[in-house]
N, C-alpha and C. Protein backbone atom coordinates (compact mmCIF):
# COMPACT_ATOMS: atom_id res chain seq x y z
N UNK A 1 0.82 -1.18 0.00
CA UNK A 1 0.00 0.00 0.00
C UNK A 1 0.87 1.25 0.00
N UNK A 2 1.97 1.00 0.73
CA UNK A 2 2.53 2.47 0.63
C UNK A 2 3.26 2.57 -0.50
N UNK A 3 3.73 1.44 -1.13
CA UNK A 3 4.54 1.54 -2.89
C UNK A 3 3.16 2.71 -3.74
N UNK A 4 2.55 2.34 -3.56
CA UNK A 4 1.02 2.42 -4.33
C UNK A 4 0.95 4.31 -3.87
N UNK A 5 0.53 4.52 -3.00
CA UNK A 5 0.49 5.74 -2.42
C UNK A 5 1.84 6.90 -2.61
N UNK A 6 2.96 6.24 -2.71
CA UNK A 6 3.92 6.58 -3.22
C UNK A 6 4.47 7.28 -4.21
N UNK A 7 3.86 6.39 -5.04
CA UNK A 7 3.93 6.10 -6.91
C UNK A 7 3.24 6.77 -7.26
N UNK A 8 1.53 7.26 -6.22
CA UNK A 8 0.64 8.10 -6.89
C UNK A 8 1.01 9.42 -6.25
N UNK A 9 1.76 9.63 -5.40
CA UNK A 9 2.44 11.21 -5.04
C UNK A 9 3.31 11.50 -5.65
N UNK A 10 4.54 10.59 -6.37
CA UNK A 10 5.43 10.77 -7.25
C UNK A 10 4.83 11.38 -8.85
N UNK A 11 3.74 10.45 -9.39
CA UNK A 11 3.47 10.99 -10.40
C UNK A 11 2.36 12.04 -10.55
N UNK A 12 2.00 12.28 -9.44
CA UNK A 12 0.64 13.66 -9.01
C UNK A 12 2.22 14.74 -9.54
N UNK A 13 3.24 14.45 -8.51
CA UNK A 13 3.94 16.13 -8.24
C UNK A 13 4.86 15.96 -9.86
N UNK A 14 5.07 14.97 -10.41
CA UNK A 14 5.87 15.02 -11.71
C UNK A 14 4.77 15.27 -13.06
N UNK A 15 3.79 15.20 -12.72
CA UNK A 15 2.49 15.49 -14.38
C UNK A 15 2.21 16.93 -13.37
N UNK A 16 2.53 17.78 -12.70
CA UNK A 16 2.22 18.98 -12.31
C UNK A 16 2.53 19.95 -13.26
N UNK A 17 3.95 19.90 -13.53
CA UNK A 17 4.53 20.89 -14.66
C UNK A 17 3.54 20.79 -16.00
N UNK A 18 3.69 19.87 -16.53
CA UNK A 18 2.48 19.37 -18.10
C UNK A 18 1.45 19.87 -17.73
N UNK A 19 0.70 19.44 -16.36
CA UNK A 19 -0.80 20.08 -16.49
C UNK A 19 -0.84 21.39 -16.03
N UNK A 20 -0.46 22.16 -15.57
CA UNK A 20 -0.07 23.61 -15.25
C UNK A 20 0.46 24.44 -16.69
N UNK A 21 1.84 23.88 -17.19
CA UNK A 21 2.12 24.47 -18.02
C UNK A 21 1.71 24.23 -19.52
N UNK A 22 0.17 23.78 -19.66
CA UNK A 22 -0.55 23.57 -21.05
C UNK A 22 -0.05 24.86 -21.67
N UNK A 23 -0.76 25.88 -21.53
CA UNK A 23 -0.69 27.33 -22.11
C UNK A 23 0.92 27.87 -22.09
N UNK A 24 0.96 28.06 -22.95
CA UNK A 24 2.70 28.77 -22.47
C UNK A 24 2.35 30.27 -22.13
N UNK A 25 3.18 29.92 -20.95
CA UNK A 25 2.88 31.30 -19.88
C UNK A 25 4.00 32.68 -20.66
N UNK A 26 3.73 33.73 -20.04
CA UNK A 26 4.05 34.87 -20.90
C UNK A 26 5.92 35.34 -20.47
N UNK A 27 5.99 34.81 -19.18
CA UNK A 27 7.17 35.03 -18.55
C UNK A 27 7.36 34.36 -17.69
N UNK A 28 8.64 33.84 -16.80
CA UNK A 28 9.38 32.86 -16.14
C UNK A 28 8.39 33.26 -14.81
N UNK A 29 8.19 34.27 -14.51
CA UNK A 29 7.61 34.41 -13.14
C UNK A 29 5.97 33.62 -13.09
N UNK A 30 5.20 33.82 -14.39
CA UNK A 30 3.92 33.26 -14.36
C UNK A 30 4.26 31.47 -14.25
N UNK A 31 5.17 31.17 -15.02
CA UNK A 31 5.74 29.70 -15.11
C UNK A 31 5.77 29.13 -13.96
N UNK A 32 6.35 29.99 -13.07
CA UNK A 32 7.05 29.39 -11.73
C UNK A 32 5.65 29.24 -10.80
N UNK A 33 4.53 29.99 -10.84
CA UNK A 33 3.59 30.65 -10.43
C UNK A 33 2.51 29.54 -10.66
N UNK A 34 2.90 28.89 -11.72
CA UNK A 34 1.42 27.85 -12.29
C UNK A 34 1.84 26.97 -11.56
N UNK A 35 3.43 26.60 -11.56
CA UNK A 35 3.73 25.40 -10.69
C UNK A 35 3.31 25.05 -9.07
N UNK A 36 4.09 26.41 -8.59
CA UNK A 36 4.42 26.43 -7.16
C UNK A 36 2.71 26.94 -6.33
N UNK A 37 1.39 27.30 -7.32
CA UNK A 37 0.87 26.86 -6.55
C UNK A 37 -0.37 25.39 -6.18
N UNK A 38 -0.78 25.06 -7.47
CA UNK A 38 -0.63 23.50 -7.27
C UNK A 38 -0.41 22.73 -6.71
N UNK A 39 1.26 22.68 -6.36
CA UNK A 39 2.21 22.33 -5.66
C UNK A 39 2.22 21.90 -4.27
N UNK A 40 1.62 23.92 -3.79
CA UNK A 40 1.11 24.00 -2.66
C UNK A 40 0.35 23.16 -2.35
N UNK A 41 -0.94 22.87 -2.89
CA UNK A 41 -2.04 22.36 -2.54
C UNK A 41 -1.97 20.99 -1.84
N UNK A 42 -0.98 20.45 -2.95
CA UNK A 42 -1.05 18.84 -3.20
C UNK A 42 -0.51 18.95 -2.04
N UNK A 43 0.89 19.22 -1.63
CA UNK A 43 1.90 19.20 -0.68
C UNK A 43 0.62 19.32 0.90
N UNK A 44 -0.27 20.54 1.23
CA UNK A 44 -0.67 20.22 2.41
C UNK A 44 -2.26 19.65 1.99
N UNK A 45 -2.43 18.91 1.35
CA UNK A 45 -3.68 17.77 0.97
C UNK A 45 -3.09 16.68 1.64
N UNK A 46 -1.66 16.57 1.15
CA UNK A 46 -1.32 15.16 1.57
C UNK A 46 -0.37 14.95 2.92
N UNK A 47 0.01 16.36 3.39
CA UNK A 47 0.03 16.35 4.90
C UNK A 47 -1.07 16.39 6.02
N UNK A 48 -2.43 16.93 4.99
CA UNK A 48 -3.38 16.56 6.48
C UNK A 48 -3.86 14.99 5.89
N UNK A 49 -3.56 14.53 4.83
CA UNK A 49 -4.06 13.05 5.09
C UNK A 49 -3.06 12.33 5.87
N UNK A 50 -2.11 12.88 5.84
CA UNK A 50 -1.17 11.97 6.95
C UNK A 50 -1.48 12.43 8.67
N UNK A 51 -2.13 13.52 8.54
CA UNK A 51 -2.45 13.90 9.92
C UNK A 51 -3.76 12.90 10.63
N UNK A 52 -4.61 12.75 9.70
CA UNK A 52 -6.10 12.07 9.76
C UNK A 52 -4.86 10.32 9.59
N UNK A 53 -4.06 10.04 9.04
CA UNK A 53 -4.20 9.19 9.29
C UNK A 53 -2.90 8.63 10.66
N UNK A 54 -1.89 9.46 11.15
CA UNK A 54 -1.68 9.46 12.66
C UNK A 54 -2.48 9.74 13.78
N UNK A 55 -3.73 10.02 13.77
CA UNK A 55 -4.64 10.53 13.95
C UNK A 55 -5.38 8.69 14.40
N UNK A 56 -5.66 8.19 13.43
CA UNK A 56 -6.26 6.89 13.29
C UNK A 56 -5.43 6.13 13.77
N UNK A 57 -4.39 6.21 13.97
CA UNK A 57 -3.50 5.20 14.51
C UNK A 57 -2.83 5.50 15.71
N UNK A 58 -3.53 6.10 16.21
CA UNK A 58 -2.61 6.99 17.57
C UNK A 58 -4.08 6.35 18.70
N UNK A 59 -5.46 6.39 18.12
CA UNK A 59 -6.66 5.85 18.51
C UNK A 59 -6.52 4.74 18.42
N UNK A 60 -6.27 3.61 17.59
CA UNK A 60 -6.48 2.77 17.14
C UNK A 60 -4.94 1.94 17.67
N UNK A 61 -3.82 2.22 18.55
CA UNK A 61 -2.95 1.82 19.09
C UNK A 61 -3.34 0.81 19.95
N UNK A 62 -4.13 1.33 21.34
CA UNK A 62 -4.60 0.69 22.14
C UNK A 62 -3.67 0.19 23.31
N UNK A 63 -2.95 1.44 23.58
CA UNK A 63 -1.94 1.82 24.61
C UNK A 63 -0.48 1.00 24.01
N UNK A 64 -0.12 0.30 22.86
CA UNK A 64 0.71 -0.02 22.40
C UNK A 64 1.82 0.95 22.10
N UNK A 65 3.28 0.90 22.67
CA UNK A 65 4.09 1.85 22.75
C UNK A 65 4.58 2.34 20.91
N UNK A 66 4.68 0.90 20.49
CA UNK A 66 5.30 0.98 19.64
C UNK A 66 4.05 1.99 18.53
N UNK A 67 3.16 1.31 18.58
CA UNK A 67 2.42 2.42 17.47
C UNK A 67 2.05 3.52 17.84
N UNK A 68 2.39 4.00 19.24
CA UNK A 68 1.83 5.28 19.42
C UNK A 68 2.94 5.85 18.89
N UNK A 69 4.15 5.48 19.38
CA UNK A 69 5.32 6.06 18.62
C UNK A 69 5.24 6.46 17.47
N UNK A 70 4.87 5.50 16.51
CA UNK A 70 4.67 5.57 15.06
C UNK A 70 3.67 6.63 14.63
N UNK A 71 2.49 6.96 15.45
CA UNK A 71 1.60 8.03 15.14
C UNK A 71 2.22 9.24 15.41
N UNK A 72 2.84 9.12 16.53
CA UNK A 72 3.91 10.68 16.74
C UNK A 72 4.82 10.96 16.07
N UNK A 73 5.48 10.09 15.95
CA UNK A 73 6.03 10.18 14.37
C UNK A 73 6.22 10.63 13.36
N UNK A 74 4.67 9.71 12.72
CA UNK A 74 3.98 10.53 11.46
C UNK A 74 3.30 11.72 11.73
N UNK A 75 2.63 12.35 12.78
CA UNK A 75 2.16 13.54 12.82
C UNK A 75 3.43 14.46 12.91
N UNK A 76 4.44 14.54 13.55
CA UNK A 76 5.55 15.54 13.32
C UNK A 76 5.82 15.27 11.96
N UNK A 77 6.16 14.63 10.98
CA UNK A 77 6.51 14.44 10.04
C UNK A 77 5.75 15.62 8.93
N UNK A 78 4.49 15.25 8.99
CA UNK A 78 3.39 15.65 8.51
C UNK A 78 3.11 17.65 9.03
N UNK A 79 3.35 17.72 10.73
CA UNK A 79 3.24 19.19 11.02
C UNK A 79 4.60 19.44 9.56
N UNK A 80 5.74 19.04 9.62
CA UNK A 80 6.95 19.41 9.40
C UNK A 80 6.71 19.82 7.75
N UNK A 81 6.27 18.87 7.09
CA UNK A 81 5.28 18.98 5.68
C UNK A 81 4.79 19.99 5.47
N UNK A 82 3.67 20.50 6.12
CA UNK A 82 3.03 21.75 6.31
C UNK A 82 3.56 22.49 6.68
N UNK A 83 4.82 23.17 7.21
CA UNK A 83 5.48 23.95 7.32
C UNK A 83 6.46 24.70 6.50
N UNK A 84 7.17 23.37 5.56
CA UNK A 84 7.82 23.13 4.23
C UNK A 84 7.09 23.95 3.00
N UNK A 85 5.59 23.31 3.23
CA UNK A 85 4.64 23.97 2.26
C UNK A 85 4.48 25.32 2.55
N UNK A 86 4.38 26.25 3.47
CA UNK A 86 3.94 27.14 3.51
C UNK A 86 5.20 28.23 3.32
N UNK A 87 6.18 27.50 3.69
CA UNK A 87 7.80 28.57 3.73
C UNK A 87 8.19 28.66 2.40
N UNK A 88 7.91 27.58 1.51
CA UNK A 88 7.70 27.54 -0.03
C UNK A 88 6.62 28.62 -0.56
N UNK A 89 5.76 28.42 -0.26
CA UNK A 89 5.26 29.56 -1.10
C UNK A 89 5.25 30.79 -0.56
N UNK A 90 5.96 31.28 0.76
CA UNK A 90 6.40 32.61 1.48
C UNK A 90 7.84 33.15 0.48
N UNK A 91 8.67 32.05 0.51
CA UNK A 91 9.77 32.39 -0.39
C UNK A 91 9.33 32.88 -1.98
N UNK A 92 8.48 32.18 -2.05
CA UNK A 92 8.29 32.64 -3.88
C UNK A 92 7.26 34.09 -3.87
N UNK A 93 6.67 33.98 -2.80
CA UNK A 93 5.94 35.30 -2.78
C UNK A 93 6.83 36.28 -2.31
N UNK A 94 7.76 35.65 -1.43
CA UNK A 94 9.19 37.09 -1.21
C UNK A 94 9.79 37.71 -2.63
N UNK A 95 9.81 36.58 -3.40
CA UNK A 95 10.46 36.36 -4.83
C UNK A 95 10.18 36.99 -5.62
N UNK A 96 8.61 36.84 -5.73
CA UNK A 96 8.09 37.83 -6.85
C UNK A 96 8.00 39.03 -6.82
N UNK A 97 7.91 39.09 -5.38
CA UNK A 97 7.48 40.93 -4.95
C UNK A 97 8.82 41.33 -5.43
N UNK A 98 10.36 41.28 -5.39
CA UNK A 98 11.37 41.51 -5.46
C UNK A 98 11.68 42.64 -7.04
């Protein structure tokens, strides 16, 4: 399951450029612009599904050390994601204003 989930985040963020950049954009800044926010999206879509799903497994442990671990884990992982995402598109919005 996680090859699978993987493979479909690998090729979501690699067919981003193609489906964003159908139209040829007018200048490098609109280019960067079709990408990075898309990008955004996908990036914290698939950090709160990792949140909902440490979330499920942090419940669903049942005082077990080892998987609670694993839910804490994946939820820092996931805050850390969402943080990534948002400093990304702070930088490109620093960028453009420039």
């Amino acid at each position: 399951m996680k090859k699978f989930i993987s493979g479909l985040i690998g090729l979501v963020i690699l067919s981003l450029p193609v489906v964003t950049l159908a139209a040829i954009p007018a200048n490098l800044d609109e280019a960067v612009g079709r990408i990075v926010s898309p990008l955004f999206l996908v990036l914290v879509a698939i950090s709160i599904i990792f949140i909902i799903f440490a979330a499920y497994t942090f419940v669903t442990s049942g005082g077990d050390p080892g998987k609670t671990e694993t839910a804490r884990a994946t939820l820092i992982y996931a805050i850390i994601g969402i943080i990534v995402a948002f400093l990304a598109l702070a930088l490109y919005n620093i960028l453009k204003a420039l």
